[in-house]
C-alpha atoms as a PDB file:
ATOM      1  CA  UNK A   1     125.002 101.409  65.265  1.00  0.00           C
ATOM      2  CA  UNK A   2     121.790 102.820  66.917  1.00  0.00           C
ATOM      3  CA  UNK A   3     122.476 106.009  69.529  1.00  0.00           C
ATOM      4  CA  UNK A   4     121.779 104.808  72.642  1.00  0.00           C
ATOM      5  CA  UNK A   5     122.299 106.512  75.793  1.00  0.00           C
ATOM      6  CA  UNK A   6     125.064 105.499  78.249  1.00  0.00           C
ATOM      7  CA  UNK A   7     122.385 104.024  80.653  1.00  0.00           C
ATOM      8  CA  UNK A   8     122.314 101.034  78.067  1.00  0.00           C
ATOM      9  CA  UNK A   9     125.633 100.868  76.053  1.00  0.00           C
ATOM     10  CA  UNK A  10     127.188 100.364  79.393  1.00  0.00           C
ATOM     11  CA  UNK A  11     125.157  96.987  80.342  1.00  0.00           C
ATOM     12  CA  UNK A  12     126.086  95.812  76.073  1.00  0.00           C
ATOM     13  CA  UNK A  13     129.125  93.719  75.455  1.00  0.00           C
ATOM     14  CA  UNK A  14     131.498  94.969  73.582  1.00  0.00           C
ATOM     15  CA  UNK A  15     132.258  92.310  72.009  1.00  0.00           C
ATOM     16  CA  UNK A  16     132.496  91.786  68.080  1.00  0.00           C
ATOM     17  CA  UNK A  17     129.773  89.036  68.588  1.00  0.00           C
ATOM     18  CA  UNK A  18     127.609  91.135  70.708  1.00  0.00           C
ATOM     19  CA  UNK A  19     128.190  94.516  68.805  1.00  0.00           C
ATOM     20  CA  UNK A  20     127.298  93.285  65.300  1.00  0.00           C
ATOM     21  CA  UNK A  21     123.603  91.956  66.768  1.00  0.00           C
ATOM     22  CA  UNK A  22     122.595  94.984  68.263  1.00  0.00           C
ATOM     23  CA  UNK A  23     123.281  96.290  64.728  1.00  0.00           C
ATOM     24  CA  UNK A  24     121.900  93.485  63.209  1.00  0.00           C
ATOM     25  CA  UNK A  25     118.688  94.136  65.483  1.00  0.00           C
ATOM     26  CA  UNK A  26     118.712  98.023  65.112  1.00  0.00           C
ATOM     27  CA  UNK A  27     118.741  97.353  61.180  1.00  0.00           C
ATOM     28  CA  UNK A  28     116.005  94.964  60.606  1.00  0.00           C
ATOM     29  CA  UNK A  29     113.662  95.199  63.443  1.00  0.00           C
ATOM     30  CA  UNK A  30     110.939  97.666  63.940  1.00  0.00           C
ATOM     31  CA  UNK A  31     112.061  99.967  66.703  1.00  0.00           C
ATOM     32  CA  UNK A  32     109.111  99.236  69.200  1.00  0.00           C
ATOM     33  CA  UNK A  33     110.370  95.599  68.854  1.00  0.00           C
ATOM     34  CA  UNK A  34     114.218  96.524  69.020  1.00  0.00           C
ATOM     35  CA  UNK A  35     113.294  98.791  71.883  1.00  0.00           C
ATOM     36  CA  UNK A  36     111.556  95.123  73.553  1.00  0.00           C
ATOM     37  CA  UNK A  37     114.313  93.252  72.973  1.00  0.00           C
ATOM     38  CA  UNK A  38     116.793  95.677  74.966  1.00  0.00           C
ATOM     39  CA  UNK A  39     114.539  95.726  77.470  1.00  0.00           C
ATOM     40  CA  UNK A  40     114.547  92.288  77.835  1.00  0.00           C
ATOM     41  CA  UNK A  41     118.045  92.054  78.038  1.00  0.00           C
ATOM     42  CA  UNK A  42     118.450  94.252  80.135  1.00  0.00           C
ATOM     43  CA  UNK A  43     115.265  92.464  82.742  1.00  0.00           C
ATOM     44  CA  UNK A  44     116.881  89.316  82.443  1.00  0.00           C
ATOM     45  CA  UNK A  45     119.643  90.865  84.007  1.00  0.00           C
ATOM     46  CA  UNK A  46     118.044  92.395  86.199  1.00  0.00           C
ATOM     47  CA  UNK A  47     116.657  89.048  87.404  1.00  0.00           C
ATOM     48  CA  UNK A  48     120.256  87.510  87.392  1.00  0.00           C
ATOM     49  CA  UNK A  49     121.011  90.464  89.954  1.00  0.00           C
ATOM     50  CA  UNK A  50     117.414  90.000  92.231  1.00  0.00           C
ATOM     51  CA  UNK A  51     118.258  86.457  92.522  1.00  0.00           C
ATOM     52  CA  UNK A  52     121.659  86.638  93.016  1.00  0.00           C
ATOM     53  CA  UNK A  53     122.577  83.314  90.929  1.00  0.00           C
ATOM     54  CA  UNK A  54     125.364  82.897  88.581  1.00  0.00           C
ATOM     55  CA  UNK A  55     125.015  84.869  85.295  1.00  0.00           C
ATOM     56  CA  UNK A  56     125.516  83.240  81.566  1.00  0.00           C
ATOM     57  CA  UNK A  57     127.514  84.066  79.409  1.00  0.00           C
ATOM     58  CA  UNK A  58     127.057  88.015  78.939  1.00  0.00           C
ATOM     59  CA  UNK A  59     127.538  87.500  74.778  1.00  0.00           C
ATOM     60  CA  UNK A  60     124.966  83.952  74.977  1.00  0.00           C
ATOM     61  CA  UNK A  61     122.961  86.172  77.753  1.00  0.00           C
ATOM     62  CA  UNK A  62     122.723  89.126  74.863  1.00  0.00           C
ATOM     63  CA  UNK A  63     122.270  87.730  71.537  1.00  0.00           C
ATOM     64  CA  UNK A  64     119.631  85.788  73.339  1.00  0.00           C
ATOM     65  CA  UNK A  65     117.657  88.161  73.987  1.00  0.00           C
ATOM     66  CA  UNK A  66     118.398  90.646  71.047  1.00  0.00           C
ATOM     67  CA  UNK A  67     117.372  87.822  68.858  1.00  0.00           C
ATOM     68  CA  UNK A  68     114.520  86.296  70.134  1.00  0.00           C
ATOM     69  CA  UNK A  69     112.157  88.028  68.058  1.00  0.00           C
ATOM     70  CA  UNK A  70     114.086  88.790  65.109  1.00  0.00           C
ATOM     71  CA  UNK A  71     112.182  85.804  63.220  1.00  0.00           C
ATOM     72  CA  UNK A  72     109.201  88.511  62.500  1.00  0.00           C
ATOM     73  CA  UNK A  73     111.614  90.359  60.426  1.00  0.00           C
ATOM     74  CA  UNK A  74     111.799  90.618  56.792  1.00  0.00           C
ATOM     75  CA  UNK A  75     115.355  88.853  56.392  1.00  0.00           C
ATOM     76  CA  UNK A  76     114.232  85.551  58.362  1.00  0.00           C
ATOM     77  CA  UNK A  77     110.618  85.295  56.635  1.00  0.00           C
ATOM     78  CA  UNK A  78     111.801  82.918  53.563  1.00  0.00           C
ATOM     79  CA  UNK A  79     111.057  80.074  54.869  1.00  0.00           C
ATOM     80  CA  UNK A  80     108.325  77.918  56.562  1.00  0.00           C
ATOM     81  CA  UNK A  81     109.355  77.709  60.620  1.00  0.00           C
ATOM     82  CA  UNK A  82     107.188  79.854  63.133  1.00  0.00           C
ATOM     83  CA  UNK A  83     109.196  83.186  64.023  1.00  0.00           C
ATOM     84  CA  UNK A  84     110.879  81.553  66.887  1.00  0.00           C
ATOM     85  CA  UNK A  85     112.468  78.873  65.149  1.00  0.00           C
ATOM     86  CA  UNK A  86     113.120  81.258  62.292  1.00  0.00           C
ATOM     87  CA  UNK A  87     114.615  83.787  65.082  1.00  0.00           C
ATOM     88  CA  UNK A  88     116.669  80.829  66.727  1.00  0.00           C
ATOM     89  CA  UNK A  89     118.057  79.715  63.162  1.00  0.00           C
ATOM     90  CA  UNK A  90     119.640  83.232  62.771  1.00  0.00           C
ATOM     91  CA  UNK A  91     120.978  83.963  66.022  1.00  0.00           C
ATOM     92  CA  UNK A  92     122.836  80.448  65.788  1.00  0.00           C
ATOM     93  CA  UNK A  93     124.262  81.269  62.244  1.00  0.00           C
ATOM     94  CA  UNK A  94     125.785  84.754  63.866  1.00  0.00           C
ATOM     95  CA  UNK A  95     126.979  83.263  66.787  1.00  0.00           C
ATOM     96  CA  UNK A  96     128.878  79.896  65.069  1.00  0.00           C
ATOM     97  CA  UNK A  97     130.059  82.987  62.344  1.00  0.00           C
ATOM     98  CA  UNK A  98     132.011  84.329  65.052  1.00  0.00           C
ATOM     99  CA  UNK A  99     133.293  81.382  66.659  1.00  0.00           C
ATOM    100  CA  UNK A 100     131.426  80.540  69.114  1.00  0.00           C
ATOM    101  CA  UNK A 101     130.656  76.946  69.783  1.00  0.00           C
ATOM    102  CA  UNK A 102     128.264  74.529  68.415  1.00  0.00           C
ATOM    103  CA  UNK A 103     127.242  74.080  72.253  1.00  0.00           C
ATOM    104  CA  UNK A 104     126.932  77.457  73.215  1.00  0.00           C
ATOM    105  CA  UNK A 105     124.830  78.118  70.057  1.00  0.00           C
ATOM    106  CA  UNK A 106     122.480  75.764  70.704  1.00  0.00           C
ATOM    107  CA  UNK A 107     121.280  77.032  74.139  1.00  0.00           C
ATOM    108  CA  UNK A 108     120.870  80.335  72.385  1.00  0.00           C
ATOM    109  CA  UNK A 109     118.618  78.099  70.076  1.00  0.00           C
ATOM    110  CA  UNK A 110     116.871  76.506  72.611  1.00  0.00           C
ATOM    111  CA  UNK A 111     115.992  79.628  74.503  1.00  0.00           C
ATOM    112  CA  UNK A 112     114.671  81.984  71.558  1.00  0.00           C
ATOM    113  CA  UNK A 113     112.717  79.017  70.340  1.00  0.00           C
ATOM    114  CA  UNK A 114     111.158  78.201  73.025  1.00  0.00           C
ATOM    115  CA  UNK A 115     110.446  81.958  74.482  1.00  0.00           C
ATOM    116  CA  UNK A 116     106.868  81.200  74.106  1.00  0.00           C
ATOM    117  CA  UNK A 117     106.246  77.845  75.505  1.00  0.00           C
ATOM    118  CA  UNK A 118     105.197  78.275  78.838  1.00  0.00           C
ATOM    119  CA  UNK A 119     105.949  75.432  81.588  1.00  0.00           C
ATOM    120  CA  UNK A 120     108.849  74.618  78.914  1.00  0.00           C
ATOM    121  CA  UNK A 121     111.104  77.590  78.575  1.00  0.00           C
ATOM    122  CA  UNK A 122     111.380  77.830  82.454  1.00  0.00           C
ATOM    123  CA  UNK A 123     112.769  74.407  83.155  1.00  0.00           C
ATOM    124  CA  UNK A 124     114.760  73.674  80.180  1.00  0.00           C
ATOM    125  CA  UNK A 125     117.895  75.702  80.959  1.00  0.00           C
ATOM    126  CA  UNK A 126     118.758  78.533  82.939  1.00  0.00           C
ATOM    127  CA  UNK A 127     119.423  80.433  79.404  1.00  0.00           C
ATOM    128  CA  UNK A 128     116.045  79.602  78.368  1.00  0.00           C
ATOM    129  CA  UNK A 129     114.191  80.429  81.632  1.00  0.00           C
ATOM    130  CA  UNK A 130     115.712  84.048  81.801  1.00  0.00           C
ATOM    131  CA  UNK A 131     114.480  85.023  78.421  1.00  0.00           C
ATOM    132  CA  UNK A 132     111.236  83.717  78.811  1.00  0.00           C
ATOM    133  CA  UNK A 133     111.136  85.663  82.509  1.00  0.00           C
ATOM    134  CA  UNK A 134     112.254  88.807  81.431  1.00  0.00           C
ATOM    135  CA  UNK A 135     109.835  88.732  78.200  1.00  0.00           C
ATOM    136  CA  UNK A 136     106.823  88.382  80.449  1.00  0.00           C
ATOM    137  CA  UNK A 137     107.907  90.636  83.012  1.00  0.00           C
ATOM    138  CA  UNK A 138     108.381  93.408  79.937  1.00  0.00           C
ATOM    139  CA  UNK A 139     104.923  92.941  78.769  1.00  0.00           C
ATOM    140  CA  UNK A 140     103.840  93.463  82.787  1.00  0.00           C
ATOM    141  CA  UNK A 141     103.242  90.133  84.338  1.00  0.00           C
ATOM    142  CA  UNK A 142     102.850  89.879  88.136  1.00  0.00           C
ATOM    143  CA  UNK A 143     106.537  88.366  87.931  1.00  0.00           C
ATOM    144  CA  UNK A 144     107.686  92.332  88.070  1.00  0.00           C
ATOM    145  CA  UNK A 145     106.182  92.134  91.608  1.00  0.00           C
ATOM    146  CA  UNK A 146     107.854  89.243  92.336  1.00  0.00           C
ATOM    147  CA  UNK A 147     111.088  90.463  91.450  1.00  0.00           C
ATOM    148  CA  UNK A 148     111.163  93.741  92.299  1.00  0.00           C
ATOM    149  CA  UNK A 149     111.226  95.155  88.735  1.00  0.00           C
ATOM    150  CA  UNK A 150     107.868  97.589  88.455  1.00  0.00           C
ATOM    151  CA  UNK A 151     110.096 101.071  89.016  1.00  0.00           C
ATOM    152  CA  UNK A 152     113.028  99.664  87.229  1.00  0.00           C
ATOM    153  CA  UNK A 153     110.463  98.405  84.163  1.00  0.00           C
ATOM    154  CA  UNK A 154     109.348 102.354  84.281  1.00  0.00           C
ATOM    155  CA  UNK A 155     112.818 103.597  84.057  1.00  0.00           C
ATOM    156  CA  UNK A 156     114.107 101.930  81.155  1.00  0.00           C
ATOM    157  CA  UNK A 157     110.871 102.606  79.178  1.00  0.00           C
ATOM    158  CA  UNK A 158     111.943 106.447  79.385  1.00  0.00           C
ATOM    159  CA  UNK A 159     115.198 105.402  77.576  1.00  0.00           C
ATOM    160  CA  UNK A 160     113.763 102.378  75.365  1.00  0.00           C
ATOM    161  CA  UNK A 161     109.900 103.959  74.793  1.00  0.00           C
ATOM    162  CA  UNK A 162     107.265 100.667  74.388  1.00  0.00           C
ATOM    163  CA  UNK A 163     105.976 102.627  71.232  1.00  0.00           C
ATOM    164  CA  UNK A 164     103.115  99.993  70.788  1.00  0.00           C
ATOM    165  CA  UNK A 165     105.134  96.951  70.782  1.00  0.00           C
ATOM    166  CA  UNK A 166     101.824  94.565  71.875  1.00  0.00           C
ATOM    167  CA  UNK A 167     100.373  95.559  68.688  1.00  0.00           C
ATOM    168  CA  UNK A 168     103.465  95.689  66.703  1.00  0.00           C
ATOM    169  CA  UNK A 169     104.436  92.456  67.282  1.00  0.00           C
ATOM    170  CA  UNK A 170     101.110  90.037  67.138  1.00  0.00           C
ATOM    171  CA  UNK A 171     100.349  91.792  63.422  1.00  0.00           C
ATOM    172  CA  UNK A 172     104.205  91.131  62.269  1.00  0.00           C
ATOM    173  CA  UNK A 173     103.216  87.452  63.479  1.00  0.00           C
ATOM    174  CA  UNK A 174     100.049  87.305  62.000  1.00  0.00           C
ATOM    175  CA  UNK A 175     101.267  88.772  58.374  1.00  0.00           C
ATOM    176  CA  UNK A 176     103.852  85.774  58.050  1.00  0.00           C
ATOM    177  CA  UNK A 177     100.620  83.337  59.034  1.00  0.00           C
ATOM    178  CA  UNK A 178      98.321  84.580  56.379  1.00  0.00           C
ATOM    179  CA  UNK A 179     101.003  84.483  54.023  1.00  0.00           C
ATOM    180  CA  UNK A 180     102.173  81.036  54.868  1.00  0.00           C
ATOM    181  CA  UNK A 181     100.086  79.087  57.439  1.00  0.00           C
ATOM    182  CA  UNK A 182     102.756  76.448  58.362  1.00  0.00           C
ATOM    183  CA  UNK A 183     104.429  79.029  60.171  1.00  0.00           C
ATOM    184  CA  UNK A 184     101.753  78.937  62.718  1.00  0.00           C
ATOM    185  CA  UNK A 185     101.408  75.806  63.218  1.00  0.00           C
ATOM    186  CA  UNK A 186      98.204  74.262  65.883  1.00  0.00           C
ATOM    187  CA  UNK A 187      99.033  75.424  69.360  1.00  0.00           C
ATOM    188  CA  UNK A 188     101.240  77.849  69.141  1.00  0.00           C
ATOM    189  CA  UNK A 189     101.284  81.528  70.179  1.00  0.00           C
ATOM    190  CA  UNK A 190     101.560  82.231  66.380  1.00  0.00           C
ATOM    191  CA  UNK A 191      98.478  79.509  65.807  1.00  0.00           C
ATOM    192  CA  UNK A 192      96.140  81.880  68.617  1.00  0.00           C
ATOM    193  CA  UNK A 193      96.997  84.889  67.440  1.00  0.00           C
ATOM    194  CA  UNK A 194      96.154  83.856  63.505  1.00  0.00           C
ATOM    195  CA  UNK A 195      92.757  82.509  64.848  1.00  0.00           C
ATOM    196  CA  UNK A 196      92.063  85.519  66.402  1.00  0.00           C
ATOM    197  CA  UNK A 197      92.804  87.690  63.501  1.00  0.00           C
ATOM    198  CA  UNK A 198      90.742  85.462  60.990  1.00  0.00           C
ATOM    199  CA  UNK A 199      87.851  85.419  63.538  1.00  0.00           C
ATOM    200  CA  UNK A 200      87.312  89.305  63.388  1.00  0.00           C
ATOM    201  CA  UNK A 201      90.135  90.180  60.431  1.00  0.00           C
ATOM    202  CA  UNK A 202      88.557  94.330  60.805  1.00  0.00           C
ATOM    203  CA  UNK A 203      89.691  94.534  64.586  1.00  0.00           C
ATOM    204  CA  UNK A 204      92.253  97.098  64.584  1.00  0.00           C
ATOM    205  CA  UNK A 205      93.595  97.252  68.482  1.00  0.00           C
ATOM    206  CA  UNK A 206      96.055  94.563  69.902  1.00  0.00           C
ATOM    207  CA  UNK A 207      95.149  90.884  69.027  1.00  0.00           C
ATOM    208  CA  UNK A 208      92.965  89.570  71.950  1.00  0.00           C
ATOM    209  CA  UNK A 209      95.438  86.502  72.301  1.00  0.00           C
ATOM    210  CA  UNK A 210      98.444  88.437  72.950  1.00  0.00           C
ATOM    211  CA  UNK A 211      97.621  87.474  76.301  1.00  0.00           C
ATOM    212  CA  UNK A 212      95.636  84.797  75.860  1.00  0.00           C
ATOM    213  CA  UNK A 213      92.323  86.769  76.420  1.00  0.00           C
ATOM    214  CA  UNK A 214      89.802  84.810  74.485  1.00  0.00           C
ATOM    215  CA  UNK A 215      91.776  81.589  75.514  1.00  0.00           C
ATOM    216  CA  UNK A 216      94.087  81.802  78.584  1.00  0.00           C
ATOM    217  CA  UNK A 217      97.089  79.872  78.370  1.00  0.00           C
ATOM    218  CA  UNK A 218      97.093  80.510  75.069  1.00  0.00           C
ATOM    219  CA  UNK A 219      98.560  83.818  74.910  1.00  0.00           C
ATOM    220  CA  UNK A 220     102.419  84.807  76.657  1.00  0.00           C
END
């Protein structure tokens, strides 16, 4: 189990379920990626809180998040799907290997592999829309404004450091594209970053559609 401080073991389930992916997570993702994925977690929550709505399932709500990019890692890169799919497919085999339902499993499904489709992850389920909030708002969309998340977004970066996770991230993606193109697959996030990386393959900063520079839209 990764040391964290109390600041974030107290927001974690504790939970077999939820326990066993945060190891899962700590063991096979890069930390600046793990790091992300906490953070998420704990945004999303932070966005349950702002809007004062009903909150999921705290194990769905967590291996949700904690998942969602775990397709760029080494154990989920066998097979053809796009990371997301790839991340979905192995949060729903933990989840059913611990009992929980079919049902439950699939929104878990549905909102890692759609985390990012924009116009789609928002409106699909409330599951789906909090991941895909509390991504963007970690990588410092104007959504932190709108929910009131810029100081809180600074505080839990001094406990879960960013450590490069832009860059991280789009060149994980982009190594499982050149290896096998079908898993970026024409308009995708994992199709604009490839195209970016073959256009100027020497460019050694964060891939321009991360954000959709060179295309906007195209990027989270």
């Amino acid at each position: 189990m990764p040391n964290l401080p109390l600041s974030i073991t107290t927001h974690i389930p504790t939970t077999t379920v939820s326990t066993t992916a945060l190891s899962l997570a700590h063991t096979n993702l890069p930390l600046p990626i793990f790091n992300h994925s906490l953070r998420v977690f704990l945004l999303a929550k932070h966005l349950v809180s702002q809007e004062n709505t009903l909150s999921p399932d705290p194990d769905l709500l967590f291996v949700a998040c904690i998942f969602h990019d775990m397709g760029v890692c080494d154990n989920h890169n066998s097979g053809p799907c796009r990371f997301e799919v790839s991340g979905a497919d192995a949060a729903t085999s933990h989840l059913l290997s611990h009992n929980i339902s079919e049902a439950a499993s699939k929104e878990v499904w549905v909102a890692i592999a759609l985390h990012t489709s924009p116009q789609i992850a928002e409106r699909i389920s409330p599951l789906a829309r909090l991941v895909r909030v509390a991504v963007l708002m970690d990588f410092g969309s104007p959504l932190r404004d709108e929910f009131n998340a810029g100081s809180y977004c600074e505080e839990i970066e001094q406990w879960l450091p960013r450590l490069g996770v832009e860059k991280c991230l789009g060149d994980a993606v982009v190594r499982q594209a050149v290896q096998r193109p079908e898993k970026a697959p024409a308009v995708s996030w994992p199709n604009a970053l490839l195209k970016a990386h073959l256009k100027d393959p020497d460019f050694d900063g964060v891939n321009p559609e991360f954000f959709g520079e060179e295309l906007p839209e195209r990027g989270l």
